[in-house]
C-alpha atoms as a PDB file:
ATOM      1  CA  UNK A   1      26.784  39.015  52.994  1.00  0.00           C
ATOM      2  CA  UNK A   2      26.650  37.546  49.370  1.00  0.00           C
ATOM      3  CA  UNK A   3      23.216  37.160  48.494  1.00  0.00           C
ATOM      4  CA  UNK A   4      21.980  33.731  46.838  1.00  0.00           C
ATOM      5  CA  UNK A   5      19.965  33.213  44.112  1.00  0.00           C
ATOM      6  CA  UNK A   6      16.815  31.256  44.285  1.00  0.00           C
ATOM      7  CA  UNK A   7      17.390  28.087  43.810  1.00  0.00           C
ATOM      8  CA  UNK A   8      14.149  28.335  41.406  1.00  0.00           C
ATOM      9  CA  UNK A   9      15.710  30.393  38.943  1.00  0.00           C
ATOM     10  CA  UNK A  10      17.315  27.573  37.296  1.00  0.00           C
ATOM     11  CA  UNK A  11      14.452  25.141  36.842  1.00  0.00           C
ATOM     12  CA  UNK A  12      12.476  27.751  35.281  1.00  0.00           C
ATOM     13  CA  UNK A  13      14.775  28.246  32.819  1.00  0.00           C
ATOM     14  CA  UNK A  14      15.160  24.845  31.736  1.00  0.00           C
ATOM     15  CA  UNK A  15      11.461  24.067  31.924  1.00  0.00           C
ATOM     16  CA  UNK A  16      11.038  27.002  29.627  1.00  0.00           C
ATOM     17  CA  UNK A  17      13.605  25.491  27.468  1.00  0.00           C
ATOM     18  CA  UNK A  18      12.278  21.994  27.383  1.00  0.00           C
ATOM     19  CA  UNK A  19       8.566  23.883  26.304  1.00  0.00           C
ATOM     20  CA  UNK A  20      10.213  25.754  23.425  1.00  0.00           C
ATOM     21  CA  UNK A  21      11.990  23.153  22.324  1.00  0.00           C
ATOM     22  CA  UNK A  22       8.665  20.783  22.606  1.00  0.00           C
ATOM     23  CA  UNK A  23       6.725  23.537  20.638  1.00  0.00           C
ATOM     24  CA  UNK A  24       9.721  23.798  17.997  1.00  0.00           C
ATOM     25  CA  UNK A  25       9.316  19.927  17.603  1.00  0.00           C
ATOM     26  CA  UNK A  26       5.629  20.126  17.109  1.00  0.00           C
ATOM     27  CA  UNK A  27       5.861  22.855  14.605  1.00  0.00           C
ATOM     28  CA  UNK A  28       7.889  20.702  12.631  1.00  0.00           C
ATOM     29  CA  UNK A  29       6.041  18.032  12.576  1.00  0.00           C
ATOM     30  CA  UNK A  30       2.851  19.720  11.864  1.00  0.00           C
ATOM     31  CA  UNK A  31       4.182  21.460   8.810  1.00  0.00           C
ATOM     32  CA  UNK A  32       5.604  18.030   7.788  1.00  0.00           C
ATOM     33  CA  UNK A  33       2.617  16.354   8.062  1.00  0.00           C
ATOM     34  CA  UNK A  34       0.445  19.286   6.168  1.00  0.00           C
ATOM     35  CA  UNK A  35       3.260  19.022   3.526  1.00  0.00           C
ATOM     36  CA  UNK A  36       2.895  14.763   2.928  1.00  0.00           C
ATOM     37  CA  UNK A  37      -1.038  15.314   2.931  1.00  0.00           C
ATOM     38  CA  UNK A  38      -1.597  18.689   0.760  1.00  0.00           C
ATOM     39  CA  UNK A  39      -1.269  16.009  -2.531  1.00  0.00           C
ATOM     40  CA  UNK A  40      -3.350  13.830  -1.448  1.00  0.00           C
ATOM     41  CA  UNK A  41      -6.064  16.898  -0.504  1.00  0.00           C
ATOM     42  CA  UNK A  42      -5.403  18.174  -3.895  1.00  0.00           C
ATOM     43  CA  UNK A  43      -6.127  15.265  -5.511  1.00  0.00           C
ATOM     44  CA  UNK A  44      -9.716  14.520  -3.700  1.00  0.00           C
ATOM     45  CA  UNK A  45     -10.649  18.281  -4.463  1.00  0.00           C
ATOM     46  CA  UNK A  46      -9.704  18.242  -7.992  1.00  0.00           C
ATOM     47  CA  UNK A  47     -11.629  15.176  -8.938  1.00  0.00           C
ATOM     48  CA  UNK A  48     -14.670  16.954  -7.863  1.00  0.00           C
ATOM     49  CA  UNK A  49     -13.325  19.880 -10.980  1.00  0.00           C
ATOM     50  CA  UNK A  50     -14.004  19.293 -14.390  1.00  0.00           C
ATOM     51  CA  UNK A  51     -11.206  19.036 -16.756  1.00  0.00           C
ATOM     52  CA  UNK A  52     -11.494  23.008 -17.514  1.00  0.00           C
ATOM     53  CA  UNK A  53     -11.188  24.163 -13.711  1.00  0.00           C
ATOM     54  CA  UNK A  54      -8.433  21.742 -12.976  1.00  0.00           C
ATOM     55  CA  UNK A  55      -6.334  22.939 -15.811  1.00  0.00           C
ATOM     56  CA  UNK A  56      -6.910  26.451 -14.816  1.00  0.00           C
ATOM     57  CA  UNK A  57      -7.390  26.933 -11.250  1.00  0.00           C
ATOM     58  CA  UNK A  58      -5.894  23.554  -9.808  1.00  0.00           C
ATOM     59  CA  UNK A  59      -4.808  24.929  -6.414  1.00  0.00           C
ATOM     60  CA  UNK A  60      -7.683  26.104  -4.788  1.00  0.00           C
ATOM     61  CA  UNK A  61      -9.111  23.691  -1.998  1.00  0.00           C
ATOM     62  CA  UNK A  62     -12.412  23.564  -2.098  1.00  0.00           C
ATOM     63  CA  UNK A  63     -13.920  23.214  -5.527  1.00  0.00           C
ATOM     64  CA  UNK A  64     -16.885  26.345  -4.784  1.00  0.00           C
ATOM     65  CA  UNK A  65     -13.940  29.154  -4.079  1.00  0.00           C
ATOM     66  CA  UNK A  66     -11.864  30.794  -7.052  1.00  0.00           C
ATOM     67  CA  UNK A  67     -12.660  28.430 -10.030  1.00  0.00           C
ATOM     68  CA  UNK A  68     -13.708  28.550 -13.437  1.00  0.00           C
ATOM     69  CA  UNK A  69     -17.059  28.211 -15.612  1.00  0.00           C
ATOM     70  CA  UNK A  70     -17.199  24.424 -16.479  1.00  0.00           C
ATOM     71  CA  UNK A  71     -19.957  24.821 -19.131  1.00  0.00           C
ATOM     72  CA  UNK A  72     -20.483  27.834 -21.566  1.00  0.00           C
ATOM     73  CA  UNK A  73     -23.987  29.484 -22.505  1.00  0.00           C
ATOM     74  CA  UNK A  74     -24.958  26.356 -24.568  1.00  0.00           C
ATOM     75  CA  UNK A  75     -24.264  23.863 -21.719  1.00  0.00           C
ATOM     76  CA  UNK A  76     -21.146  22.451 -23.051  1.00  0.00           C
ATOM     77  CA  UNK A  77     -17.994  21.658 -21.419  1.00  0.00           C
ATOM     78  CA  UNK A  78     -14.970  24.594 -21.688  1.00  0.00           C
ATOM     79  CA  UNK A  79     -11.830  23.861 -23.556  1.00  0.00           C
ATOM     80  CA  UNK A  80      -8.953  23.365 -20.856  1.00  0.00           C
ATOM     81  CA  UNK A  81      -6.844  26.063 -22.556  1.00  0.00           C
ATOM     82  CA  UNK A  82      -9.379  28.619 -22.984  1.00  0.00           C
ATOM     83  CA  UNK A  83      -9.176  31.573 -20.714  1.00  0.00           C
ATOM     84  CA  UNK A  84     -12.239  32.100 -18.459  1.00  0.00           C
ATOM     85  CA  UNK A  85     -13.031  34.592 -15.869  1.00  0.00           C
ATOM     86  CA  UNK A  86     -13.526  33.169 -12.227  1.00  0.00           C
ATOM     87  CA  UNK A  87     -17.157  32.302 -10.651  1.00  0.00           C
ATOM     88  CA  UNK A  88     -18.404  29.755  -8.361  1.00  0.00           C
ATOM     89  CA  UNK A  89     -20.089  26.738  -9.351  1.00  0.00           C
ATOM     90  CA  UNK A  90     -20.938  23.329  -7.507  1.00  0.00           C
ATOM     91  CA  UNK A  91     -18.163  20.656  -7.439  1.00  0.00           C
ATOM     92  CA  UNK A  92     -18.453  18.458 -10.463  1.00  0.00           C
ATOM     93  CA  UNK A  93     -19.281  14.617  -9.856  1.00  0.00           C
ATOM     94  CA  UNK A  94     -18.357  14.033 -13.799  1.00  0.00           C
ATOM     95  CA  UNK A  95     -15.570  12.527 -13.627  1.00  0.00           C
ATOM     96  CA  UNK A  96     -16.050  10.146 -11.151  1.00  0.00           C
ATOM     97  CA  UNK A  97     -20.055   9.419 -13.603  1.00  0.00           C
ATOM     98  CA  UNK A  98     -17.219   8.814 -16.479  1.00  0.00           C
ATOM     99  CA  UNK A  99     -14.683   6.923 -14.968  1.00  0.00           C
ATOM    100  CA  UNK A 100     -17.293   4.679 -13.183  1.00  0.00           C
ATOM    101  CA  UNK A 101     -19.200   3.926 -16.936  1.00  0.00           C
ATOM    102  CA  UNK A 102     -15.455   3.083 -18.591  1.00  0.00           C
ATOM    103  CA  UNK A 103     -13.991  -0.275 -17.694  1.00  0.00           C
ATOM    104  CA  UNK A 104     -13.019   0.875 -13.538  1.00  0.00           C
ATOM    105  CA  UNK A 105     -15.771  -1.334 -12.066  1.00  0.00           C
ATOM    106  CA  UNK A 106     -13.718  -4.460 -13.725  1.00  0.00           C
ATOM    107  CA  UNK A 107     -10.176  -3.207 -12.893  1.00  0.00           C
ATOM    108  CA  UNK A 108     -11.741  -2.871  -9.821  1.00  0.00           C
ATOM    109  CA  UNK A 109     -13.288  -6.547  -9.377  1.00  0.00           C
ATOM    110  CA  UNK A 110      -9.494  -7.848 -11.013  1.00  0.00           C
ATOM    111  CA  UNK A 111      -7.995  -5.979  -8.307  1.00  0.00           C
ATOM    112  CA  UNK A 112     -10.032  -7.104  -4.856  1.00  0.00           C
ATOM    113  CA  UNK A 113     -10.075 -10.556  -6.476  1.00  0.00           C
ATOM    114  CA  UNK A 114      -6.310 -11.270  -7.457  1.00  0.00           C
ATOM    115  CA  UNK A 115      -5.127  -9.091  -4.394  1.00  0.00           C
ATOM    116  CA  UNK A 116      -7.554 -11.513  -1.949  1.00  0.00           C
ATOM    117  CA  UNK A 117      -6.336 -14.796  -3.781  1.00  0.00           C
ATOM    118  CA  UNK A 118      -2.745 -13.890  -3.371  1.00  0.00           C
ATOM    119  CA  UNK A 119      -2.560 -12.845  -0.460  1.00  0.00           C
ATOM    120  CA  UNK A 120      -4.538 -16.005   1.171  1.00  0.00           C
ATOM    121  CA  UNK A 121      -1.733 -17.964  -0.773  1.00  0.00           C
ATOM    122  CA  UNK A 122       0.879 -16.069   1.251  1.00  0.00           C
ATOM    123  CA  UNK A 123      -0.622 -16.509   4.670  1.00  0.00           C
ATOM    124  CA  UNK A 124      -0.822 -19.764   3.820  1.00  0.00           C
ATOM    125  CA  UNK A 125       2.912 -20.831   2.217  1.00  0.00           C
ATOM    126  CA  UNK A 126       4.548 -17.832   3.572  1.00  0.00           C
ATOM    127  CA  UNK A 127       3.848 -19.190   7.208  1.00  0.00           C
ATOM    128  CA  UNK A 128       4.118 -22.978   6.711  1.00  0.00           C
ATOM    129  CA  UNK A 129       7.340 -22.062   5.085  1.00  0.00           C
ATOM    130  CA  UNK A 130       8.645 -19.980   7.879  1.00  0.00           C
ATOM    131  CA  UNK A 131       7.555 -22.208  10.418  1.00  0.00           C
ATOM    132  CA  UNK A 132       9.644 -25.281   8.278  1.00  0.00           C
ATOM    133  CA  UNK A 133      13.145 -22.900   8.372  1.00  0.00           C
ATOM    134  CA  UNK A 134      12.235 -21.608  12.505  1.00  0.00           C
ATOM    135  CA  UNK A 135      11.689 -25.248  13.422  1.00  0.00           C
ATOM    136  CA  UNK A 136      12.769 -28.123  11.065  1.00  0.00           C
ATOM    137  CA  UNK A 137      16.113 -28.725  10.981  1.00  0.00           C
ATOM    138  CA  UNK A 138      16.890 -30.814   7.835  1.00  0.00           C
ATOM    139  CA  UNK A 139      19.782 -30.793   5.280  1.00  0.00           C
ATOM    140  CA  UNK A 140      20.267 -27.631   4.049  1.00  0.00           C
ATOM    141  CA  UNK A 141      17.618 -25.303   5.741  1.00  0.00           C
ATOM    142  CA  UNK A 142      20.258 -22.663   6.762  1.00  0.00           C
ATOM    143  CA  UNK A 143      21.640 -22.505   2.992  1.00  0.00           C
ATOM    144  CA  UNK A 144      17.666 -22.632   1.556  1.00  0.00           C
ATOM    145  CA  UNK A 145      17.128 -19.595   4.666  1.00  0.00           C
ATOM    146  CA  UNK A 146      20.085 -17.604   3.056  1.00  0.00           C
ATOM    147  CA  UNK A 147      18.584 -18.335  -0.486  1.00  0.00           C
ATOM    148  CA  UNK A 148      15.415 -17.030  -0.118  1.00  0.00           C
ATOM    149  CA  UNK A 149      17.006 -13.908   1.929  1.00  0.00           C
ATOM    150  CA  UNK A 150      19.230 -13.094  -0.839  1.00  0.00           C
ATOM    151  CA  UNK A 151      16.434 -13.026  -2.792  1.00  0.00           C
ATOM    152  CA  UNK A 152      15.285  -9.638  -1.064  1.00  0.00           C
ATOM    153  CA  UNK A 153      18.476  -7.892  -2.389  1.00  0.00           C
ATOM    154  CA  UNK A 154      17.648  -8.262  -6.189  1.00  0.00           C
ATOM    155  CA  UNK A 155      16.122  -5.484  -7.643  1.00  0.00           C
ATOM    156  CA  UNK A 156      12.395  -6.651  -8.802  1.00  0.00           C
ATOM    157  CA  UNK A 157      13.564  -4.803 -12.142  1.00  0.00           C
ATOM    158  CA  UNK A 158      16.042  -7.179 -13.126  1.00  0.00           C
ATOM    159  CA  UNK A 159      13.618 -10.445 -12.602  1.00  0.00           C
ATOM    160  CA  UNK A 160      10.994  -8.743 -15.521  1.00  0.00           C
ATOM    161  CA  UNK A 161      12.724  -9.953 -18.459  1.00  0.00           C
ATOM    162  CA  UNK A 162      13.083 -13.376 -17.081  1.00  0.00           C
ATOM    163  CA  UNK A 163       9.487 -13.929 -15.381  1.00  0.00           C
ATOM    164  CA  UNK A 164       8.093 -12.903 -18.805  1.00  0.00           C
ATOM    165  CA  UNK A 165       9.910 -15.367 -20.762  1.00  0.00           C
ATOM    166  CA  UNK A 166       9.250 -18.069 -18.227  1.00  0.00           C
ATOM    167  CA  UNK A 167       5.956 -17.113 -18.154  1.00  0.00           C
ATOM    168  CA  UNK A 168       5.349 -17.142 -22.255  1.00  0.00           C
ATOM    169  CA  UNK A 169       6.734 -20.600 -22.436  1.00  0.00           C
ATOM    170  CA  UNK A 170       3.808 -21.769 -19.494  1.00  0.00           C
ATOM    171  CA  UNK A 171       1.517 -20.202 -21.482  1.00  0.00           C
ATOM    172  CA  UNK A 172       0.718 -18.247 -18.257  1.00  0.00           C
ATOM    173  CA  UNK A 173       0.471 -14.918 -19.647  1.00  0.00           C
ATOM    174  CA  UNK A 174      -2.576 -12.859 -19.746  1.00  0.00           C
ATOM    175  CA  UNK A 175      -4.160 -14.973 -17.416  1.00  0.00           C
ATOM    176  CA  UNK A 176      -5.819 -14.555 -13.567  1.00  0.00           C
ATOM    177  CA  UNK A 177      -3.505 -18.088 -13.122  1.00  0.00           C
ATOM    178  CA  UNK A 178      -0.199 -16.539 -13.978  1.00  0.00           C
ATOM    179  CA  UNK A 179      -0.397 -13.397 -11.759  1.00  0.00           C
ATOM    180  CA  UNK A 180      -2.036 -15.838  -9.430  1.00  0.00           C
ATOM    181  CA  UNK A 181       0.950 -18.799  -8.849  1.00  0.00           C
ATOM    182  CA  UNK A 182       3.680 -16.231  -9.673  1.00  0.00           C
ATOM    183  CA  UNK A 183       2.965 -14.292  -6.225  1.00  0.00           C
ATOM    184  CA  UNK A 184       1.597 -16.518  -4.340  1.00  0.00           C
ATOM    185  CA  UNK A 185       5.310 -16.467  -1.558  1.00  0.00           C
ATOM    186  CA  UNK A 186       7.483 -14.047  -1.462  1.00  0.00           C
ATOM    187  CA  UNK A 187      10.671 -13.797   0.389  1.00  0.00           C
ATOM    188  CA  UNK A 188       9.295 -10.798   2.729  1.00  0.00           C
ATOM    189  CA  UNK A 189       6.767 -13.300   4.502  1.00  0.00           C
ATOM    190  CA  UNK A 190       8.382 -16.064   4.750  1.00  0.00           C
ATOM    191  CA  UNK A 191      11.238 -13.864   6.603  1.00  0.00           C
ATOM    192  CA  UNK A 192       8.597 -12.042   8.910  1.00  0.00           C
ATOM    193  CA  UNK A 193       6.709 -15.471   9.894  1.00  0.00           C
ATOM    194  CA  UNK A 194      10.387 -17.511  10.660  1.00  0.00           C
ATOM    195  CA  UNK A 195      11.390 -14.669  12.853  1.00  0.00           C
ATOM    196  CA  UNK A 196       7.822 -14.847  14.717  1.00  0.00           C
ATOM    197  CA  UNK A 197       7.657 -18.568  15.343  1.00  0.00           C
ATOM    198  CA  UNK A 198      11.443 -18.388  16.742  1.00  0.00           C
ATOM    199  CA  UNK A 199      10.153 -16.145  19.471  1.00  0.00           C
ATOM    200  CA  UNK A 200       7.394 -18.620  20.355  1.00  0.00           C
ATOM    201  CA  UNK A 201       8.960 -21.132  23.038  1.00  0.00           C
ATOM    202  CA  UNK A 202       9.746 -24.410  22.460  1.00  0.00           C
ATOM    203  CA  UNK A 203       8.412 -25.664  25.440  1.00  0.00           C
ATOM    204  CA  UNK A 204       4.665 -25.020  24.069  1.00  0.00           C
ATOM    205  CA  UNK A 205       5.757 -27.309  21.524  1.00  0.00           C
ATOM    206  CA  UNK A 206       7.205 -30.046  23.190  1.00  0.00           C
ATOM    207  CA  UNK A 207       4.088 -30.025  25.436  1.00  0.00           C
ATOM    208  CA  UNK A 208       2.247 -30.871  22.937  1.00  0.00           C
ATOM    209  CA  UNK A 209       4.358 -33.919  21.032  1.00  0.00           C
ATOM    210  CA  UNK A 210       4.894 -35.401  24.972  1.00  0.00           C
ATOM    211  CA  UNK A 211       0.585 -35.530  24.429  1.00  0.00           C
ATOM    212  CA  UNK A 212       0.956 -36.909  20.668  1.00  0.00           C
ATOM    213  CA  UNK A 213       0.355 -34.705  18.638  1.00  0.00           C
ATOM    214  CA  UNK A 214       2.076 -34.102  15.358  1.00  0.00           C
ATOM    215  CA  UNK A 215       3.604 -31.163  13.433  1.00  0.00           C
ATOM    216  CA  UNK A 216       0.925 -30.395  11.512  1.00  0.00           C
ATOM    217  CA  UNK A 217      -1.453 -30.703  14.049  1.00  0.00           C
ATOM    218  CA  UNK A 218       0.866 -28.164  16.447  1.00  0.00           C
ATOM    219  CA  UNK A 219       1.552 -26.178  13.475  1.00  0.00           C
ATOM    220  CA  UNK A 220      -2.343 -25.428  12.775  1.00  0.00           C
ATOM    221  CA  UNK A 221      -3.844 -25.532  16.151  1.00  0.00           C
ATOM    222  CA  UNK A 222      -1.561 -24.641  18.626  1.00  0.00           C
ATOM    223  CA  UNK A 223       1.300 -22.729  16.655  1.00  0.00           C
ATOM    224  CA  UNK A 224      -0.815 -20.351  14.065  1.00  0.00           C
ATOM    225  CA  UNK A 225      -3.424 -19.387  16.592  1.00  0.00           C
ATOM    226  CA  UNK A 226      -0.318 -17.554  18.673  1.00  0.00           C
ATOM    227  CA  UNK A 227       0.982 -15.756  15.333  1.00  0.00           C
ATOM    228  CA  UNK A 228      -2.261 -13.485  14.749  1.00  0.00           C
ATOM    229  CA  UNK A 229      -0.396 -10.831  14.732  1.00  0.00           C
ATOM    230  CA  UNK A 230       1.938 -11.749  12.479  1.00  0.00           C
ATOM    231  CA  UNK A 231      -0.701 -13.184  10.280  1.00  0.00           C
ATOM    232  CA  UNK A 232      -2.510  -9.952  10.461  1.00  0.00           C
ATOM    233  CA  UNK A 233       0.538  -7.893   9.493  1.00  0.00           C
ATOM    234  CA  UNK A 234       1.454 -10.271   6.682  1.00  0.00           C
ATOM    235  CA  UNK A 235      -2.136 -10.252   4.999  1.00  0.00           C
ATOM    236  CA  UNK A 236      -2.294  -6.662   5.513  1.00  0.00           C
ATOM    237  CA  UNK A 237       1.362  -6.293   4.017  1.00  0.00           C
ATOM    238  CA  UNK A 238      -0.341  -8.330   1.283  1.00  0.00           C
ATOM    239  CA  UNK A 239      -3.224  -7.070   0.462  1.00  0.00           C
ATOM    240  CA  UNK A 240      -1.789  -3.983   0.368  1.00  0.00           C
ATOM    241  CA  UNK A 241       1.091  -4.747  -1.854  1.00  0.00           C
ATOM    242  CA  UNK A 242      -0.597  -6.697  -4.491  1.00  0.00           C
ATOM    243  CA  UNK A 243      -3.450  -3.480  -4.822  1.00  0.00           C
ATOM    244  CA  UNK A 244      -0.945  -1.344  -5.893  1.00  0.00           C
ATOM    245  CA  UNK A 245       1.038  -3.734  -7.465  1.00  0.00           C
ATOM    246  CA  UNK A 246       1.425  -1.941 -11.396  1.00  0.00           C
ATOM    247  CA  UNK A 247       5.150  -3.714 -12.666  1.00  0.00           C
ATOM    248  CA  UNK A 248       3.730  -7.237 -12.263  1.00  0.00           C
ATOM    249  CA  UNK A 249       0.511  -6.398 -13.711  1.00  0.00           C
ATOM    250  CA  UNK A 250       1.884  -5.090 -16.743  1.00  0.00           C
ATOM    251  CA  UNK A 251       4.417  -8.118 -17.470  1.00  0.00           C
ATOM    252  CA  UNK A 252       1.802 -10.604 -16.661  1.00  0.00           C
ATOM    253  CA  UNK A 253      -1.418  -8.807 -17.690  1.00  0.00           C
ATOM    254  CA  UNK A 254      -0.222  -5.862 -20.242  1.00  0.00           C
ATOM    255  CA  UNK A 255      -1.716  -7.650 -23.025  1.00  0.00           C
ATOM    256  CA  UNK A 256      -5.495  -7.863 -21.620  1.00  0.00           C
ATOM    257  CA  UNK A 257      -7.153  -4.496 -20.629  1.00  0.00           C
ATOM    258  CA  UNK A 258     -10.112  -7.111 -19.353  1.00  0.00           C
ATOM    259  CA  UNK A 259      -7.436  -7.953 -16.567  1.00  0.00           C
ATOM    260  CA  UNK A 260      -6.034  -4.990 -15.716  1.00  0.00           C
ATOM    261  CA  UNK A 261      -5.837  -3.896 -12.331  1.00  0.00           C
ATOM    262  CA  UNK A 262      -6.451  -0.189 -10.905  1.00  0.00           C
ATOM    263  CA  UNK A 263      -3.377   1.121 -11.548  1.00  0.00           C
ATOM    264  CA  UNK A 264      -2.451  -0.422 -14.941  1.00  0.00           C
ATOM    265  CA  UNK A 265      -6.203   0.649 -15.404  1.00  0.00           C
ATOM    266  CA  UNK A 266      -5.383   4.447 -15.058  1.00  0.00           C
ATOM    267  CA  UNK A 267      -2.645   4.648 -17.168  1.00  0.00           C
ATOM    268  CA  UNK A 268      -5.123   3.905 -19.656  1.00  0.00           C
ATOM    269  CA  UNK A 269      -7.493   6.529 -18.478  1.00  0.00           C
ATOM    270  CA  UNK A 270      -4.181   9.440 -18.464  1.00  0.00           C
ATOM    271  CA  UNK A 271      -3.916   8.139 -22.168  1.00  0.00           C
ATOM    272  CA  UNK A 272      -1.036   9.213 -24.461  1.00  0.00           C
ATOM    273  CA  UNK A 273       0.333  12.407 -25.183  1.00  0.00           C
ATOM    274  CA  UNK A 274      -0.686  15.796 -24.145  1.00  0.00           C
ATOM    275  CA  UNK A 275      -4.506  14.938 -24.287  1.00  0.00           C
ATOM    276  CA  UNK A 276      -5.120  13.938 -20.548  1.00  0.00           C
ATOM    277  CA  UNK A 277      -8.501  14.210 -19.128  1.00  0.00           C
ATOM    278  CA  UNK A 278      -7.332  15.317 -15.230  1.00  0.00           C
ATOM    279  CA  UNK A 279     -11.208  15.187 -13.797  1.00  0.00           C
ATOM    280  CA  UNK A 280     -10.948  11.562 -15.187  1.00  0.00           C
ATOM    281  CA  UNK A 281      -7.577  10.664 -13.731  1.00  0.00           C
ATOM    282  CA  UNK A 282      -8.047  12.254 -10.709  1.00  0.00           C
ATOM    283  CA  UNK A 283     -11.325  10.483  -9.743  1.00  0.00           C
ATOM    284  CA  UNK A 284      -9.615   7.384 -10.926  1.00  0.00           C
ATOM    285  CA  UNK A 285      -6.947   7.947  -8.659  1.00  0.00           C
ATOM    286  CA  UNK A 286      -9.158   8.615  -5.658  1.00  0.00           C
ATOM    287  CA  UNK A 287     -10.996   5.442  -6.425  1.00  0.00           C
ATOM    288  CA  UNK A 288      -7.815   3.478  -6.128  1.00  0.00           C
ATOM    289  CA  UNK A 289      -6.299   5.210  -3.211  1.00  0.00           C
ATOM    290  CA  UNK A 290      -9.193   5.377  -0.843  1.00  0.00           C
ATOM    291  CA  UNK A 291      -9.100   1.954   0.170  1.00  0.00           C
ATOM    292  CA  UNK A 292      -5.769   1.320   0.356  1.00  0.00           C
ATOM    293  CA  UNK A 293      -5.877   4.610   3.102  1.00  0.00           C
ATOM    294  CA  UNK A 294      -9.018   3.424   5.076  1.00  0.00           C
ATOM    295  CA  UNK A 295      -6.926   0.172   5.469  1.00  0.00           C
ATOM    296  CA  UNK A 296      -3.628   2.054   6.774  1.00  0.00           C
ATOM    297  CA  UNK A 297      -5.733   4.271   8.961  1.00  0.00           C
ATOM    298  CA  UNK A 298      -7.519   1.666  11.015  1.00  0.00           C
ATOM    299  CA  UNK A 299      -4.259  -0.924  11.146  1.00  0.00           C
ATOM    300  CA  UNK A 300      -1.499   1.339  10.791  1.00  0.00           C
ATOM    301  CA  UNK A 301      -0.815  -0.850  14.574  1.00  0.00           C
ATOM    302  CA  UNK A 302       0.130  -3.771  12.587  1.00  0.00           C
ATOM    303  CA  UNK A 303       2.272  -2.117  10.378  1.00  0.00           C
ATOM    304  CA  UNK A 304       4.530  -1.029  12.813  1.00  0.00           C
ATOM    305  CA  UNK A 305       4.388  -4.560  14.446  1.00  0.00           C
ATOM    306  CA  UNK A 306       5.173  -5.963  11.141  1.00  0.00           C
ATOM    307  CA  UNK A 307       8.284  -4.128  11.014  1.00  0.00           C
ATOM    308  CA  UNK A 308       9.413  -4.867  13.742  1.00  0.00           C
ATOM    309  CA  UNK A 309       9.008  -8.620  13.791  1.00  0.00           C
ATOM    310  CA  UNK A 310      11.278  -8.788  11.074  1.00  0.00           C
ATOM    311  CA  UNK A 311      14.056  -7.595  13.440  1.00  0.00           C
ATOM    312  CA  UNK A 312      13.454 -10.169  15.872  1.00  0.00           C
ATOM    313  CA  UNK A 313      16.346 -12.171  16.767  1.00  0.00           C
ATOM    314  CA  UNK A 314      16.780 -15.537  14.928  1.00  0.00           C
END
């Protein structure tokens, strides 16, 4: 008689193969993700280097391991390019004491205050807009919708030259105003909103003209107060955009360092040349970044809805 295997000998197998394969796919992922956030690690324990230690031992970690002197004998600060033996020393708060006494504290009020302003103005045309091309159907909306979509495949490059000029004959340049009005809608929201409000059912709508009310009362009490998460995505989108926005800033603002925003501000703390002060950059850097990461951390849930409202059918 032909003995039979147990019938257990397959399963094992494969379940063995399906937790290799799992652990394979973790392993990846982990050494992926320690790969994207080494920089960023780097970065935050190299600000707290001075200029000497970063130029000489960048990689370590944590600033008290495998460094170099920061100070000689008469308390003053080591030449970069000097060769020093290795010691520990306390991380270094300097460059984040210099950075914070330079103009940062202003680049930093010009960023919160034109990335709040502009991105209220696109919640607020960015969704009437959308709302006008999901729901209004006069002359032309589907040609004005493809308009404003085609918009989104023109390099931002290519419109410098031309917002500049238009901007020098407004006299808008150099000016909270011109930043301001220039960015105020962009294509991107009003795209993300329209696709939103088409997945809202008429029938809410219709409700509430049978009991008299108007578009703009349906459009701001009934209407908006469903898109919350869309609004949330879209000011986060924003916000976000607009406080790392450099290419704009430096066509609209280049000409005032008063105005500058963080990260025109820090190309003026890298300076020109060879002469960069990396404890000075570095803590400028961190400055700028932190937020921007605290925000992504706690709503990274609306930037994945965000995305995908934009492929909602329309």
């Amino acid at each position: 008689m032909t003995a039979i295997a147990p019938a257990s000998e397959p399963r094992s197998f494969s379940h063995a193969l399906r937790l290799l394969f799992k652990a394979l796919a973790l392993g990846f992922l982990f050494a992926f993700a320690v790969i994207e956030i080494a920089p960023f690690v780097l970065t935050i324990a190299n600000s707290f280097k001075c200029d000497a230690a970063v130029e000489n031992r960048p990689m370590p970690f944590i600033p008290l391991l495998e460094t170099v002197t920061c100070r000689n004998e008469d308390g003053e600060y080591i030449a970069a390019d000097e060769q020093v033996s290795g010691i520990f020393f306390l991380p270094s708060v300097d460059g984040y004491r210099r950075v914070l006494n330079d103009k940062l504290p202003r680049w930093a009020f010009n960023t919160a205050f034109l990335s709040i302003a502009v991105t209220i103005l696109r919640v607020f045309f960015d969704s009437m807009a959308g709302y006008a091309l999901a729901r209004l159907r006069f002359p032309g909306h589907r040609a004005l919708f493809f308009i404003i979509l085609g918009t989104m495949m023109i390099p931002g490059v290519v419109l410098l030259i031309p917002r500049f000029l238009l901007l020098k004959q407004l006299g808008l340049l150099n000016s909270y105003q011109g930043y301001i009005v220039t960015l105020a809608a962009d294509a991107f929201g009003i795209l993300l909103m329209k696709q939103f409000f088409e997945s809202i059912p008429r029938e809410v709508e219709e409700a509430a003209m049978v009991d008299g009310a108007n578009r703009f009362v349906i459009f701001f009490r009934i209407v908006l107060p469903m898109a919350t998460p869309a609004l949330t995505a879209l000011t986060i989108f924003g916000f976000q955009g607009n406080w790392n926005n450099f290419m704009d800033a430096l066509i609209i603002l280049g000409g005032n360092t008063d105005l500058y925003n963080l990260p025109l501000g820090l190309t003026v703390l890298r300076g020109s040349g060879l002469d960069v002060q990396y404890d000075l950059v570095l803590a400028g850097s961190v400055i700028t970044t932190l937020p921007m990461a605290l925000i992504f951390l706690f709503f990274q849930r609306y930037f994945v809805e965000g995305i995908s409202y934009t492929g909602l059918k329309g």
